[in-house]
Protein backbone atom coordinates (compact mmCIF):
# COMPACT_ATOMS: atom_id res chain seq x y z
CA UNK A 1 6.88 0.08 16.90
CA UNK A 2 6.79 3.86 15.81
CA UNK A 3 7.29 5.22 12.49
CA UNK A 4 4.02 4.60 10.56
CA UNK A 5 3.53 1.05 11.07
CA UNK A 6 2.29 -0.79 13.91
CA UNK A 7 4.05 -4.07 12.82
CA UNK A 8 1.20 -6.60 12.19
CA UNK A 9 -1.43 -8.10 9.95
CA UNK A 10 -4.50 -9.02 9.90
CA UNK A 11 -5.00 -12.92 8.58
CA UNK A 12 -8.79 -13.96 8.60
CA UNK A 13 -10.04 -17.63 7.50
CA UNK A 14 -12.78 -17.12 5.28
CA UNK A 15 -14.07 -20.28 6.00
CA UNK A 16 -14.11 -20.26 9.56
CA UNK A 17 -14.63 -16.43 10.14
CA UNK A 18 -11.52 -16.50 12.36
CA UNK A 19 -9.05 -13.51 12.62
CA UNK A 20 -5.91 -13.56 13.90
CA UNK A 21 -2.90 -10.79 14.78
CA UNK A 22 0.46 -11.80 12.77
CA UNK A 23 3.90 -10.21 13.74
CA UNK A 24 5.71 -8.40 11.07
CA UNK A 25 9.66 -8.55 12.16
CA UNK A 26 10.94 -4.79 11.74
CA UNK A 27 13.79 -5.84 9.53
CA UNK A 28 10.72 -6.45 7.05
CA UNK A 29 8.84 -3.76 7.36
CA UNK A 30 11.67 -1.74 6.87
CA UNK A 31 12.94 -3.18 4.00
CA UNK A 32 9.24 -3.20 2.30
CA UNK A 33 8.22 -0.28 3.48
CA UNK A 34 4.57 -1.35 3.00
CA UNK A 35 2.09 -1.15 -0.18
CA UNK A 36 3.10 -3.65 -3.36
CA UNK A 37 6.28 -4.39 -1.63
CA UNK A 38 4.53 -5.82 1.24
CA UNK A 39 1.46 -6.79 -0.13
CA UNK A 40 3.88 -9.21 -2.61
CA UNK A 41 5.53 -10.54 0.28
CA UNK A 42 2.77 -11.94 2.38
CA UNK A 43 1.33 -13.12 -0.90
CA UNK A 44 4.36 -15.50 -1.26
CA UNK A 45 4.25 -15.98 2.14
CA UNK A 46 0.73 -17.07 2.66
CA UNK A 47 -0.23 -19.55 -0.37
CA UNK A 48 1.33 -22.53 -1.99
CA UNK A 49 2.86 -22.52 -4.98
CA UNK A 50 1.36 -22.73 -8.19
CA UNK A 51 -2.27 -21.91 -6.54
CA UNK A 52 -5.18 -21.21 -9.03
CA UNK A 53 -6.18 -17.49 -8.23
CA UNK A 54 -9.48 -18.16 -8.12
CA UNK A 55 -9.53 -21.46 -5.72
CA UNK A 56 -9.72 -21.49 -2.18
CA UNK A 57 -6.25 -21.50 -1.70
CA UNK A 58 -5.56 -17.79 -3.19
CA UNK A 59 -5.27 -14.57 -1.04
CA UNK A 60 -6.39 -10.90 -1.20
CA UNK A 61 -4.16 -8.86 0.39
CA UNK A 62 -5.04 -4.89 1.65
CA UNK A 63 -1.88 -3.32 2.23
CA UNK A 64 -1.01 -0.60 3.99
CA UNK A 65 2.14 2.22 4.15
CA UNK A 66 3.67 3.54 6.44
CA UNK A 67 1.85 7.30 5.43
CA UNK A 68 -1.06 6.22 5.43
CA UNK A 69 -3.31 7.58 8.86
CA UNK A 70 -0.25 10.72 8.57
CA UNK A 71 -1.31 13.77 8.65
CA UNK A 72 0.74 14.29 5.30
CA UNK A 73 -1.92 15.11 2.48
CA UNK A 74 -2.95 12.21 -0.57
CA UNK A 75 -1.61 9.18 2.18
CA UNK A 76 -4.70 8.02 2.16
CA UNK A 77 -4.58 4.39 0.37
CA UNK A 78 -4.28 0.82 0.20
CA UNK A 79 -3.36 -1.43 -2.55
CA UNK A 80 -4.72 -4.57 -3.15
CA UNK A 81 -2.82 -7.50 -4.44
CA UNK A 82 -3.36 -11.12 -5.57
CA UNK A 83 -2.71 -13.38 -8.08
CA UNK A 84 -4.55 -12.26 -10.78
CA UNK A 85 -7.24 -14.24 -13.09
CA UNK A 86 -6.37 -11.98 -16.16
CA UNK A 87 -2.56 -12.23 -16.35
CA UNK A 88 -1.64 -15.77 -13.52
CA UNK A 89 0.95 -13.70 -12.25
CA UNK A 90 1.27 -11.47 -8.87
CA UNK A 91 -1.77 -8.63 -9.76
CA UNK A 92 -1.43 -4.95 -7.70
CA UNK A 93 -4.55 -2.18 -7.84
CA UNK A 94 -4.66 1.37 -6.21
CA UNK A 95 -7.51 3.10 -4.15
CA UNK A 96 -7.93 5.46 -1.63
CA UNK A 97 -10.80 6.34 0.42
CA UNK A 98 -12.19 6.37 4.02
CA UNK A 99 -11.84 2.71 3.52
CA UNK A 100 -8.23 2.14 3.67
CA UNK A 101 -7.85 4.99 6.83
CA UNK A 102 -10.56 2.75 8.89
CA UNK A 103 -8.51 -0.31 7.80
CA UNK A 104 -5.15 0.97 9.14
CA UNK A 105 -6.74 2.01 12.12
CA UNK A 106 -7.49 -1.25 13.26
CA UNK A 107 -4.20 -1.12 14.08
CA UNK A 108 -2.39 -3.63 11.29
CA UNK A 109 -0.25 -2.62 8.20
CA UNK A 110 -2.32 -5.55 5.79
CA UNK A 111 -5.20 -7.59 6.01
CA UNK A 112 -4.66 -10.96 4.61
CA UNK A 113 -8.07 -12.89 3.32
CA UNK A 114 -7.72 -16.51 2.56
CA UNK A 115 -10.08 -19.32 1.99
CA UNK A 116 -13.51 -19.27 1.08
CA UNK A 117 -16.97 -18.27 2.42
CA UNK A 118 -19.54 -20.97 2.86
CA UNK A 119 -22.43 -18.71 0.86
CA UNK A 120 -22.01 -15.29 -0.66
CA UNK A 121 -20.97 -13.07 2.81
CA UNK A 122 -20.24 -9.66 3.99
CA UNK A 123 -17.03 -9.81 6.20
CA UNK A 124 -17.14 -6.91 9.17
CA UNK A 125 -14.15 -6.16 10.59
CA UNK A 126 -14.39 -4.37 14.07
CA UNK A 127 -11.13 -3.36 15.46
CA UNK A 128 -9.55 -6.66 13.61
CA UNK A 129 -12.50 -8.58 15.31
CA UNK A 130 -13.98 -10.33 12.15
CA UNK A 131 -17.54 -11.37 11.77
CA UNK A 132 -19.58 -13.32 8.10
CA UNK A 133 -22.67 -11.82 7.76
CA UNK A 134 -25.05 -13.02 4.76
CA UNK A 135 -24.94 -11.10 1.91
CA UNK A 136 -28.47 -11.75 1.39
CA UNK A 137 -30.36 -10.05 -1.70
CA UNK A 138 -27.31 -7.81 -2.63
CA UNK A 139 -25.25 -10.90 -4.23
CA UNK A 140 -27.10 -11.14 -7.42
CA UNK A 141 -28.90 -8.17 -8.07
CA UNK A 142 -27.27 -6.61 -10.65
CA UNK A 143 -27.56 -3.01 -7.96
CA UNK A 144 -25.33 -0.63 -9.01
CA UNK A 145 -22.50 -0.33 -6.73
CA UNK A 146 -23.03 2.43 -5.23
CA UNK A 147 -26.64 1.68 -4.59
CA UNK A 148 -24.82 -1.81 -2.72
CA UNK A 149 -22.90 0.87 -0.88
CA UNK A 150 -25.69 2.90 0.06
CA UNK A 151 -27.35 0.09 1.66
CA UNK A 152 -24.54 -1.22 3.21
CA UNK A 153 -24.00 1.86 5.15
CA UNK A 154 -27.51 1.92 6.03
CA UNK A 155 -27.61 -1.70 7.40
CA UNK A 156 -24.32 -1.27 8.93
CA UNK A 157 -23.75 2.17 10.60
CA UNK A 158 -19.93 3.18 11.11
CA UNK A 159 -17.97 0.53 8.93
CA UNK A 160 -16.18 1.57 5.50
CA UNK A 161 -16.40 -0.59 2.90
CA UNK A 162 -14.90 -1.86 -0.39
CA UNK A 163 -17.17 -4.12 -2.12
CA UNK A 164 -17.92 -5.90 -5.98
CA UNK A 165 -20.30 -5.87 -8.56
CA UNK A 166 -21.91 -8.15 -10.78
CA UNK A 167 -18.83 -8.38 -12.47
CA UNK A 168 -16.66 -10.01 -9.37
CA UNK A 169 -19.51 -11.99 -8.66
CA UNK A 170 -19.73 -13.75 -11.86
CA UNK A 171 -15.33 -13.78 -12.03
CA UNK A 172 -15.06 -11.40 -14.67
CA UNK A 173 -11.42 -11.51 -15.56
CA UNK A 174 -11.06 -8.05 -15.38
CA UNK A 175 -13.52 -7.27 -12.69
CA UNK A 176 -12.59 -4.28 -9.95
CA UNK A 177 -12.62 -3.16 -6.69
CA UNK A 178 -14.91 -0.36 -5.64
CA UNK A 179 -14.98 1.93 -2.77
CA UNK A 180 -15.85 5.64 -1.81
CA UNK A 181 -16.84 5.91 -5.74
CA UNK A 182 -13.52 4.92 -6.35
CA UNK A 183 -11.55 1.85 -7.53
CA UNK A 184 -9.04 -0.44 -7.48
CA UNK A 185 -9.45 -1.65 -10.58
CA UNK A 186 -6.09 -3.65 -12.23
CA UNK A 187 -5.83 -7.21 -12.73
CA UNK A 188 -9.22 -8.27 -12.15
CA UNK A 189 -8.82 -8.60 -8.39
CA UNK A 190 -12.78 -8.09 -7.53
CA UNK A 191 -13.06 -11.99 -10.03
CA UNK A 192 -10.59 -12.90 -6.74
CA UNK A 193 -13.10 -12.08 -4.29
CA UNK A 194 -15.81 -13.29 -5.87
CA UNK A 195 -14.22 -16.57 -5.87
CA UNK A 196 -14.69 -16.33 -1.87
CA UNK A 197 -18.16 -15.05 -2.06
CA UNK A 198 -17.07 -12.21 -0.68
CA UNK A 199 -19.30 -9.09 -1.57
CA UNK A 200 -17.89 -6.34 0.61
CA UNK A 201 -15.30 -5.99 3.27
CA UNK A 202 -16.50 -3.87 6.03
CA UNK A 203 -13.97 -2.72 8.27
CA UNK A 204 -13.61 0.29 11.33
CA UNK A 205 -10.81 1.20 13.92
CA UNK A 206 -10.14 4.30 16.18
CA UNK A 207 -5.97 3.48 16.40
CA UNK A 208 -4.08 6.64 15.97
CA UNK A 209 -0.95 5.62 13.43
CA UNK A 210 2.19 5.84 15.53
CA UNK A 211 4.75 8.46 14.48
CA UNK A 212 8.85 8.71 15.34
CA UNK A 213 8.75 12.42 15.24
CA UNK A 214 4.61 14.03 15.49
CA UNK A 215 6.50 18.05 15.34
CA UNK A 216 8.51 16.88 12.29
CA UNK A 217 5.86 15.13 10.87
CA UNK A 218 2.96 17.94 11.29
CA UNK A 219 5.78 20.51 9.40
CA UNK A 220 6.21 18.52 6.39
CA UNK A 221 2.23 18.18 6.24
CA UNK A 222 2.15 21.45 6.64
CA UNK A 223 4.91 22.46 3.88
CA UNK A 224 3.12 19.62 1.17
CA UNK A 225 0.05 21.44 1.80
CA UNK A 226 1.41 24.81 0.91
CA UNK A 227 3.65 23.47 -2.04
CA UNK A 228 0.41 21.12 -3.14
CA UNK A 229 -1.62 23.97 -4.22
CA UNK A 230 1.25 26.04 -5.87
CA UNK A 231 2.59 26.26 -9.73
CA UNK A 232 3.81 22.58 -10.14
CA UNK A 233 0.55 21.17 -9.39
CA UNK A 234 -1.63 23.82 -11.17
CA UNK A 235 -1.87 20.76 -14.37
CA UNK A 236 -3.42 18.76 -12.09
CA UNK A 237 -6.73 21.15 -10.99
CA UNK A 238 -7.04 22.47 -14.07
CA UNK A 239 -6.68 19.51 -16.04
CA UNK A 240 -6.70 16.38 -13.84
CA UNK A 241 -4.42 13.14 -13.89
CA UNK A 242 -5.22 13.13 -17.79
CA UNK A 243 -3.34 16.44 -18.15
CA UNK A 244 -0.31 13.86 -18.03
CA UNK A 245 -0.84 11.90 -21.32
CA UNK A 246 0.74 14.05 -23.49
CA UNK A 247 3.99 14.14 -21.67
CA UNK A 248 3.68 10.50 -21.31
CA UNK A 249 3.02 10.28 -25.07
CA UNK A 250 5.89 12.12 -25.89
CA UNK A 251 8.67 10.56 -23.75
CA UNK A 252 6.79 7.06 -25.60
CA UNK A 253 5.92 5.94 -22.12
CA UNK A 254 2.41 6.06 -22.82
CA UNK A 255 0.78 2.64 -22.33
CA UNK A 256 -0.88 1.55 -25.74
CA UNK A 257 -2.95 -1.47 -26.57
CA UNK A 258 -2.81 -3.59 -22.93
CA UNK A 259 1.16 -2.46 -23.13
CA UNK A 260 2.03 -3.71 -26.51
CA UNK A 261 3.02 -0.32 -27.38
CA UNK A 262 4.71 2.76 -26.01
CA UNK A 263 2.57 5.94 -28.01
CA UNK A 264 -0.37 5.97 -29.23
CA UNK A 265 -1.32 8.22 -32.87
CA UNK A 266 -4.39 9.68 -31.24
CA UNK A 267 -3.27 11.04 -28.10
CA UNK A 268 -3.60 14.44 -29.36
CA UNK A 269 -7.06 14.47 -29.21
CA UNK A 270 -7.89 13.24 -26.27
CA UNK A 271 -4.91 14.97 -24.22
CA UNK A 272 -6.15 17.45 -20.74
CA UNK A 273 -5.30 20.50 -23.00
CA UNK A 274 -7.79 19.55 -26.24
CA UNK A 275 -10.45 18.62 -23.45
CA UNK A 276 -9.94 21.21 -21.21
CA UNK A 277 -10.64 23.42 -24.67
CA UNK A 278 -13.30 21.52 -25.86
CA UNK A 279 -15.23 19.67 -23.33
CA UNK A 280 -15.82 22.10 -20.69
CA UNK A 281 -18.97 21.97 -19.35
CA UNK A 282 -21.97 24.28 -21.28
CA UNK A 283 -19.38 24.33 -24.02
CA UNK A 284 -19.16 20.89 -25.49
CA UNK A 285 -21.81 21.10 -27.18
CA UNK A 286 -20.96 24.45 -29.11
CA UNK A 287 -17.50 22.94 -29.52
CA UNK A 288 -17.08 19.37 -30.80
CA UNK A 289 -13.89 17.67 -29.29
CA UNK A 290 -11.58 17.09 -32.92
CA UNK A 291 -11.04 13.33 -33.91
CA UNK A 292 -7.95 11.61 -34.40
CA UNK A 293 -8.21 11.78 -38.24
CA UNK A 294 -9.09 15.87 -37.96
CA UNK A 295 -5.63 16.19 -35.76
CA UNK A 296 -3.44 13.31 -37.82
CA UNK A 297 -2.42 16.31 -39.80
CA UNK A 298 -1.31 18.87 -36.99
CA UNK A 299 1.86 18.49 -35.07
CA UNK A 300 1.46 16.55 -31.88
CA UNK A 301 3.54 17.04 -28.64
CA UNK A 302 5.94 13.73 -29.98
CA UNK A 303 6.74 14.75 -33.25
CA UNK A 304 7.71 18.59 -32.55
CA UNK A 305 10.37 17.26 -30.16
């Protein structure tokens, strides 16, 4: 199958260690195109109904699009979805990292974990070959995670990971995901797999992504490159993601209070641009970021417009 997908999954017993290849028809994959949309389906797919998300009978799903091992810049990530602990309804998180390229490359578009380990475990995953090890002195010891992924990488030379922290392991209704130093973090999916006793996911493949047209493909990574670093994204160095919130604050799209509201009154002063002026580094200290009650009396993005 060409076209960014490779038209299976990964589904690996927990309890057994056992990992097996499952066809994805094409009709699906093209009408999910991969990420939440597929990640929801082989959720409903692959548990009962009414299943407790943290009991043995819940899944963790790593899903994959079809951009993802592209050349075409930012394609590299995975979202993770499950029921989740904090809300009992279908739970999606973001990352991307080395993690979810070695993942794809094991040639599958999701990895599908179900059941639950014996004893706290790290799961390898060689080329969708799946082995438990023991997690050892790393499930309870309050490490940092990124000291657990530091010594991960040490024990086990030339896997990716995408592990928990004391928070998953004790189910921590909002618990995350980590990986690379970065996170999937929504819904409290790392609770999920510390419900399996599942410390870290380990996985590494070599499987170039197939593509329908490679010249076609390489142009438009080529042309995304070029337009990436241009005017419309200049918010985004200069600023980051944050530069965003007062837009979002304006247009009331702003989420506020775990989505009970649409704007919040202090955006202002903690927007990119009141950051950017205040916080940068060597001058933060010489320059005091304003607090909402200084700025209450100013003009803020929403009310101008």
């Amino acid at each position: 199958m060409a076209g960014g997908v490779f038209g299976e999954y990964l589904r690996v017993d927990l309890g057994t260690g056992a990992a097996e290849r499952v066809g994805v028809d094409d009709r699906v994959a093209r009408r999910l195109v991969g990420g939440v949309g597929l990640g929801a389906w082989l959720l409903l797919r692959e548990t009962p109904a009414r299943f407790d998300p943290l009991g043995p009978d819940a899944a963790v799903i790593f899903a994959f699009g079809p951009l993802l091992g592209t050349p075409l810049t930012t394609s590299a990530k995975y979202t993770l979805v499950a029921k989740s602990p904090l809300t009992d309804r279908i739970g999606d998180a973001l990352s991307s990292s080395r993690f979810a390229l070695a993942a794809k490359r094991m040639g599958v578009d999701a990895m599908v974990l179900r059941g639950q380990a014996a004893r706290p475990s790290i799961l390898l995953l060689d080329e969708g070959v799946a082995t438990l090890e023991p997690a050892g002195e790393l499930w309870g010891s309050d490490l940092p995670v990124s000291e657990v992924g530091r010594l991960l990488a040490a024990r086990f030379p030339g896997y990716d990971f995408a592990l928990i922290g004391a928070a998953g392991e004790r189910l921590v209704r909002y618990a995350g995901v980590t990986n690379d130093g970065r996170h999937a973090g929504r819904g409290g999916l790392g609770a999920v797999l510390g419900a399996k006793r599942l410390k870290a996911i380990g996985v590494r493949g070599a499987r170039r992504v197939p593509l329908a047209d490679v010249a076609r493909t390489v142009a438009l990574s080529r042309d995304l490159a070029k337009r990436s670093l241009g005017p419309a994204t200049e918010k985004y160095r200069e600023l980051g993601t944050i530069g965003n919130l007062a837009t979002f604050n304006r247009l009331a799209v702003l989420p506020t209070r775990n989505f009970q509201e649409s704007s919040f009154e202090g955006a202002a002063a903690v927007s990119g641009e009141v950051l950017a002026a205040t916080r940068r580094r060597g001058a933060a200290r010489a320059s005091p970021a304003p607090s909402a009650a200084s700025t209450s009396s100013r003009s803020s993005p929403a009310r101008r417009r």
